[in-house]
PDB file of N, CA and C in Angstrom:
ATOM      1  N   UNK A   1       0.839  -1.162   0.000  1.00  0.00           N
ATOM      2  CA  UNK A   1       0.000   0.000   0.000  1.00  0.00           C
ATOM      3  C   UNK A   1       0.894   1.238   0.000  1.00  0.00           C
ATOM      4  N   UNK A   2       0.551   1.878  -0.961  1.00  0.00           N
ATOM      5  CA  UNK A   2       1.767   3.188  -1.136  1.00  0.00           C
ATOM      6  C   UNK A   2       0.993   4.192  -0.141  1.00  0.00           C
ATOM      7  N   UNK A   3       1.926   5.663   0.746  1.00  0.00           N
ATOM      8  CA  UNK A   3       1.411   6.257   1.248  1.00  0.00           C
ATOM      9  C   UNK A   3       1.914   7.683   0.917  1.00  0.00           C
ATOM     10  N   UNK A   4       1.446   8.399   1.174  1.00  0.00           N
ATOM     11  CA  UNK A   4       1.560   9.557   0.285  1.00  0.00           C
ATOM     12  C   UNK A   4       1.580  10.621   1.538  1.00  0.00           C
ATOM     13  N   UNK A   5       2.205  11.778   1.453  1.00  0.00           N
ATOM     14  CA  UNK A   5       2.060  12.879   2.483  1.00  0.00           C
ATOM     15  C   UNK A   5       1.849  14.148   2.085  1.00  0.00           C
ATOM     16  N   UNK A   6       0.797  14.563   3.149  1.00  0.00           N
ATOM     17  CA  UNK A   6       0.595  16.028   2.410  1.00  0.00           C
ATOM     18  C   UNK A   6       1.459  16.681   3.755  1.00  0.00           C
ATOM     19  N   UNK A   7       2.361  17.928   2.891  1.00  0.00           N
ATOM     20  CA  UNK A   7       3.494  18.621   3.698  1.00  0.00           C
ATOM     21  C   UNK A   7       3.889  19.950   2.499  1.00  0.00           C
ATOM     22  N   UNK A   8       3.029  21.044   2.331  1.00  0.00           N
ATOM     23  CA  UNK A   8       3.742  22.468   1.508  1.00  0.00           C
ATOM     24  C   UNK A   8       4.849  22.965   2.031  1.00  0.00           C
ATOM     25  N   UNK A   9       5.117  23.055   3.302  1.00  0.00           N
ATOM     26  CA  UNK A   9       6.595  23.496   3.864  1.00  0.00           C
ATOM     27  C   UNK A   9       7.531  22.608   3.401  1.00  0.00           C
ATOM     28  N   UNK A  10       7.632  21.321   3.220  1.00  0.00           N
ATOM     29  CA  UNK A  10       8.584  20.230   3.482  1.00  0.00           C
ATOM     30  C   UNK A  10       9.518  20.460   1.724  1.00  0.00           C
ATOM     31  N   UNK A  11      10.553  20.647   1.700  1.00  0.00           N
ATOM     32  CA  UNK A  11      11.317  20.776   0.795  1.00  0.00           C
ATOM     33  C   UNK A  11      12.331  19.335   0.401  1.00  0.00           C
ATOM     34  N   UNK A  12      11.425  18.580   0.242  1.00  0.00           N
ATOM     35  CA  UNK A  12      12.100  17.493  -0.674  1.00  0.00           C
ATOM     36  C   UNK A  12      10.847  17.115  -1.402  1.00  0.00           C
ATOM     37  N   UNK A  13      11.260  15.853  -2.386  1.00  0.00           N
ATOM     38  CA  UNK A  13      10.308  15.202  -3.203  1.00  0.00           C
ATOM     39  C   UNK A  13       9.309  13.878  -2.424  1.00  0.00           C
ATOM     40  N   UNK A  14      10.219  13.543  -1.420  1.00  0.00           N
ATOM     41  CA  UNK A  14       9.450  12.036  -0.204  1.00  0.00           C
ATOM     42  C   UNK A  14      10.274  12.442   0.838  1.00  0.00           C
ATOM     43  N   UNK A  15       9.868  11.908   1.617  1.00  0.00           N
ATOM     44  CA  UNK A  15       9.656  11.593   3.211  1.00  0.00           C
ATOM     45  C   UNK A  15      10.350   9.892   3.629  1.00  0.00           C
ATOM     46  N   UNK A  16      11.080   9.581   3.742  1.00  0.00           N
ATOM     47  CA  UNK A  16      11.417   8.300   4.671  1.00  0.00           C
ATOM     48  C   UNK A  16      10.701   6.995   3.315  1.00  0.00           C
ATOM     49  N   UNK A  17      10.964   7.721   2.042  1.00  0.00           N
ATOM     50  CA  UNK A  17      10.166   6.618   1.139  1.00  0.00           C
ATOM     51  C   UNK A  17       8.979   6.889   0.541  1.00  0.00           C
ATOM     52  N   UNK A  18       8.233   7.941   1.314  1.00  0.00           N
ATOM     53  CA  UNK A  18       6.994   8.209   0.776  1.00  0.00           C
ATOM     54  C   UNK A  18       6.743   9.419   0.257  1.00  0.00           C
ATOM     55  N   UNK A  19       5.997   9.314  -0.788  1.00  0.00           N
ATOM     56  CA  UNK A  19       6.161  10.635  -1.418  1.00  0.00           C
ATOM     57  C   UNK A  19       5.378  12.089  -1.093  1.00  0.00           C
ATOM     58  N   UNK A  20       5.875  13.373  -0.964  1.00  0.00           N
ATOM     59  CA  UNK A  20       5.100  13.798  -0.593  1.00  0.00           C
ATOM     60  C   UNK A  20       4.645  14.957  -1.764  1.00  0.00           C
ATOM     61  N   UNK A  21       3.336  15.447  -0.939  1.00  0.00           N
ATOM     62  CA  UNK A  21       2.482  16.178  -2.085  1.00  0.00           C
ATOM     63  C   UNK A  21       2.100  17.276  -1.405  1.00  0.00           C
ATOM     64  N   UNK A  22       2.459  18.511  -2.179  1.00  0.00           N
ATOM     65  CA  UNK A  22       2.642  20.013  -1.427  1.00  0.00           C
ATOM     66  C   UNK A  22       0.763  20.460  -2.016  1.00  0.00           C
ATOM     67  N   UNK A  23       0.220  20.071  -2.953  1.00  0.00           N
ATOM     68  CA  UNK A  23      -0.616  20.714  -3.470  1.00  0.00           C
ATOM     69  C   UNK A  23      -2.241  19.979  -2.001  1.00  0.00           C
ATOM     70  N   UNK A  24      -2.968  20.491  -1.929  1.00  0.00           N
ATOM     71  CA  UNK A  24      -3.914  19.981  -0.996  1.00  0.00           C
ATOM     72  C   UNK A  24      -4.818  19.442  -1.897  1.00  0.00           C
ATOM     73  N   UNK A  25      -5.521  19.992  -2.922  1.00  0.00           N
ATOM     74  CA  UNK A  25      -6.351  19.520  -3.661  1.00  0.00           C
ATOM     75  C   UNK A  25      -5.648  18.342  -4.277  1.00  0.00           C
ATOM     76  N   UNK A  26      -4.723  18.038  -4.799  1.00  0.00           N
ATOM     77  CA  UNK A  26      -4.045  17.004  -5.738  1.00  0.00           C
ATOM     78  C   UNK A  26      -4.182  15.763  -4.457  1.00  0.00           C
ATOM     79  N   UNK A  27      -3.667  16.109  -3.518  1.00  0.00           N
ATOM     80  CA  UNK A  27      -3.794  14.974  -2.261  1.00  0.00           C
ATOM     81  C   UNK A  27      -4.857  14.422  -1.773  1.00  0.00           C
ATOM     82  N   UNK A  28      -6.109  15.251  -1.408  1.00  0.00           N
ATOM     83  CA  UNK A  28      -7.366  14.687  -1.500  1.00  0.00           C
ATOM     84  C   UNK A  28      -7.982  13.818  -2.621  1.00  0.00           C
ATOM     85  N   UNK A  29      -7.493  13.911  -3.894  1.00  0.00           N
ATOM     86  CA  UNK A  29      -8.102  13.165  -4.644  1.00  0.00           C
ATOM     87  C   UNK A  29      -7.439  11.752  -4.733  1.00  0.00           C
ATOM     88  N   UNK A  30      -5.766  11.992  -4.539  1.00  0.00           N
ATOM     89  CA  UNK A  30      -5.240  10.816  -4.711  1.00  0.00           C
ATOM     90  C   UNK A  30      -5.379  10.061  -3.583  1.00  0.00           C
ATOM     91  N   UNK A  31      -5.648  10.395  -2.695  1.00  0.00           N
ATOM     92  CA  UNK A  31      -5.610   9.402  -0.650  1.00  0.00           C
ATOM     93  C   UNK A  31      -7.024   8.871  -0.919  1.00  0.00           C
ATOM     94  N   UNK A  32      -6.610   7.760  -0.459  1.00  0.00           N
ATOM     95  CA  UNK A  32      -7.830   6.897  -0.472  1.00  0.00           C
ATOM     96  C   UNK A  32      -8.208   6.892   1.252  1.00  0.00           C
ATOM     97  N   UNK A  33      -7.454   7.005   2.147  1.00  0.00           N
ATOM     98  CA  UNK A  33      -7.795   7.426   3.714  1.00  0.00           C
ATOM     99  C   UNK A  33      -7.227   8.387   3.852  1.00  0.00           C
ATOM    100  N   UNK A  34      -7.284   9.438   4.716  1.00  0.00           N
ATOM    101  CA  UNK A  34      -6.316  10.379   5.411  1.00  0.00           C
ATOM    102  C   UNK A  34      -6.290  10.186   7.277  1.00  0.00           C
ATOM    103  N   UNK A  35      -5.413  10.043   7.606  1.00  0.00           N
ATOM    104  CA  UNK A  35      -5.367  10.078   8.782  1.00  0.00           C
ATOM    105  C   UNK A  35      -4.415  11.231   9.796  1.00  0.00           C
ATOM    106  N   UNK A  36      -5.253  12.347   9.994  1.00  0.00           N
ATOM    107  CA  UNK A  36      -4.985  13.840  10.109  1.00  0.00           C
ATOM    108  C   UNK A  36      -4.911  13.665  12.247  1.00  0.00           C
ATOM    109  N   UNK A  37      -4.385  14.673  12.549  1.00  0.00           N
ATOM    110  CA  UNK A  37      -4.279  15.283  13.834  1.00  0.00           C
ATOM    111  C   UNK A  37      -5.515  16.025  14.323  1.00  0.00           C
ATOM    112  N   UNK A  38      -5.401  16.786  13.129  1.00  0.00           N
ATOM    113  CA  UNK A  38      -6.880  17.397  13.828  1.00  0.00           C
ATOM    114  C   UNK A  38      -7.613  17.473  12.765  1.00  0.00           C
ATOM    115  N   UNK A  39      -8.586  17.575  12.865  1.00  0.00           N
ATOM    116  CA  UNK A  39      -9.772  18.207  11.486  1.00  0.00           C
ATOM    117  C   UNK A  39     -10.143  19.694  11.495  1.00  0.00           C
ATOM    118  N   UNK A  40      -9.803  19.679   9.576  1.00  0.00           N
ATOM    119  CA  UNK A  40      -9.852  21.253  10.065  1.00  0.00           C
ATOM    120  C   UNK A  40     -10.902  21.276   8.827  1.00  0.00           C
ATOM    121  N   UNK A  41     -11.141  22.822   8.488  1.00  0.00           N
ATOM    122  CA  UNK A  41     -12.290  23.140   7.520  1.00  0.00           C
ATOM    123  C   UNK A  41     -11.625  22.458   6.030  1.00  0.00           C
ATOM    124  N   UNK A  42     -10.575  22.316   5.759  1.00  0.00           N
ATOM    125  CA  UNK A  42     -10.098  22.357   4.342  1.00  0.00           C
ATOM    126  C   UNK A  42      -9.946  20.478   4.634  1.00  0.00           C
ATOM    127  N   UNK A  43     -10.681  19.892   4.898  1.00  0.00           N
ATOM    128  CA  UNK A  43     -11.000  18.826   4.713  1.00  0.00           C
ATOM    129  C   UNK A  43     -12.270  18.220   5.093  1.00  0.00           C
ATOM    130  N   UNK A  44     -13.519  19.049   5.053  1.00  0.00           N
ATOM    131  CA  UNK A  44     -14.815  18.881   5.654  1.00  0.00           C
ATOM    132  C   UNK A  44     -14.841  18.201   3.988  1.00  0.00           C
ATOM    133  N   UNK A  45     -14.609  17.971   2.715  1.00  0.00           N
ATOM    134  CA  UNK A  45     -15.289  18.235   1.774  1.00  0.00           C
ATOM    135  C   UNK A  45     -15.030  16.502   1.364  1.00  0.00           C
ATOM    136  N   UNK A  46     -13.782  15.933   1.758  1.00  0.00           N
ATOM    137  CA  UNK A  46     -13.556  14.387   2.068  1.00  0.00           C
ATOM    138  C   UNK A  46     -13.759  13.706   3.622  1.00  0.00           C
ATOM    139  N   UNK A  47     -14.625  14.598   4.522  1.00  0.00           N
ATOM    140  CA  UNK A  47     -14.482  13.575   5.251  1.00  0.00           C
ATOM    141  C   UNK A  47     -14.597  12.305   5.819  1.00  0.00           C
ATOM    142  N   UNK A  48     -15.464  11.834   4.852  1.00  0.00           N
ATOM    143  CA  UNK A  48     -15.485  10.488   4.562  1.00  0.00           C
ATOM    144  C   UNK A  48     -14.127   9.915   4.685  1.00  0.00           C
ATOM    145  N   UNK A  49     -13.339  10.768   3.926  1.00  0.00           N
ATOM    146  CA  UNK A  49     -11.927   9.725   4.103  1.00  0.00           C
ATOM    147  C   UNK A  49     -10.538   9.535   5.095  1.00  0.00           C
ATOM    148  N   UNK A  50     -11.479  10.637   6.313  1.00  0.00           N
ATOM    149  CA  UNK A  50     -10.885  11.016   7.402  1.00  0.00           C
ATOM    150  C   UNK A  50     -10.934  10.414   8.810  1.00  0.00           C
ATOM    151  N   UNK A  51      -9.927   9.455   8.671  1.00  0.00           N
ATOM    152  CA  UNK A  51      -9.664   9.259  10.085  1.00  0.00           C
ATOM    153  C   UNK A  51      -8.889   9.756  11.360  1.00  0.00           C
ATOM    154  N   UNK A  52      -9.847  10.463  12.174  1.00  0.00           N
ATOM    155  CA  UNK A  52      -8.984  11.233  13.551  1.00  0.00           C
ATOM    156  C   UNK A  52      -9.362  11.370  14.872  1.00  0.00           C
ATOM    157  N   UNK A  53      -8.320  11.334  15.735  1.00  0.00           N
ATOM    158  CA  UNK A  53      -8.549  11.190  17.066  1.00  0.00           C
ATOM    159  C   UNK A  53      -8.885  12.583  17.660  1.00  0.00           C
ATOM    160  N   UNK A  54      -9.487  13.485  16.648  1.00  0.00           N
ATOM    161  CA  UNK A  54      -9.671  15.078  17.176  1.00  0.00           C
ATOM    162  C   UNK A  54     -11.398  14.682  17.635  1.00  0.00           C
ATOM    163  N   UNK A  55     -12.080  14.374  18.089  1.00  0.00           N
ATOM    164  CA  UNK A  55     -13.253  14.155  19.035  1.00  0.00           C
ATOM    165  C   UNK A  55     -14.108  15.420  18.918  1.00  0.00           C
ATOM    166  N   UNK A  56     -13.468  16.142  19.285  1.00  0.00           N
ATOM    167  CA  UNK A  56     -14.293  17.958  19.637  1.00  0.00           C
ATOM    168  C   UNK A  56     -14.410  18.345  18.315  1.00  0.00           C
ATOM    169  N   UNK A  57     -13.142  18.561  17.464  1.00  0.00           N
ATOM    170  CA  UNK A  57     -12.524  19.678  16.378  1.00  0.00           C
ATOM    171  C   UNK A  57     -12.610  21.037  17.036  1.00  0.00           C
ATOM    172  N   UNK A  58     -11.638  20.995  18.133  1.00  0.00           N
ATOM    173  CA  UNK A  58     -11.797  21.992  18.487  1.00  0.00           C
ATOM    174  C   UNK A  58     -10.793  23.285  18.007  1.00  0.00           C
ATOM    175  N   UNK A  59      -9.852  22.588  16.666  1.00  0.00           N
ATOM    176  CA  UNK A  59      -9.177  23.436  15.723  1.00  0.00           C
ATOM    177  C   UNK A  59     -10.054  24.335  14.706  1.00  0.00           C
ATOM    178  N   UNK A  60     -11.590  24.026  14.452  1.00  0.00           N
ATOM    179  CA  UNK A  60     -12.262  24.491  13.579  1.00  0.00           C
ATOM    180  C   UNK A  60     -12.846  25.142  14.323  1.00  0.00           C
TER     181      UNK A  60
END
């Protein structure tokens, strides 16, 4: 199972093997799960594909 990272600060092409993806929209379409820290508004639109231990969202 390939895994993919979303990271716009991160200045390389992958991560420890995995590749990462600076664009947000390009990443939502390609992740088949996301498993985020917190939930924020710029992922209400997949959250179906969101798995997180944020309970409240008390980031939004």
């Amino acid at each position: 199972m390939p895994i993919i990272v979303y990271e716009p600060e991160f200045n390389g092409a992958d991560f420890q093997g995995s590749e990462v993806i600076k664009d947000l929209t390009e990443f939502k379409q390609r992740a088949d799960l996301i498993i985020a820290n917190r939930i924020s508004e710029n992922l209400h639109d997949v959250i179906h594909k969101v798995y997180s231990r944020d309970l409240k969202g008390s980031d939004i």
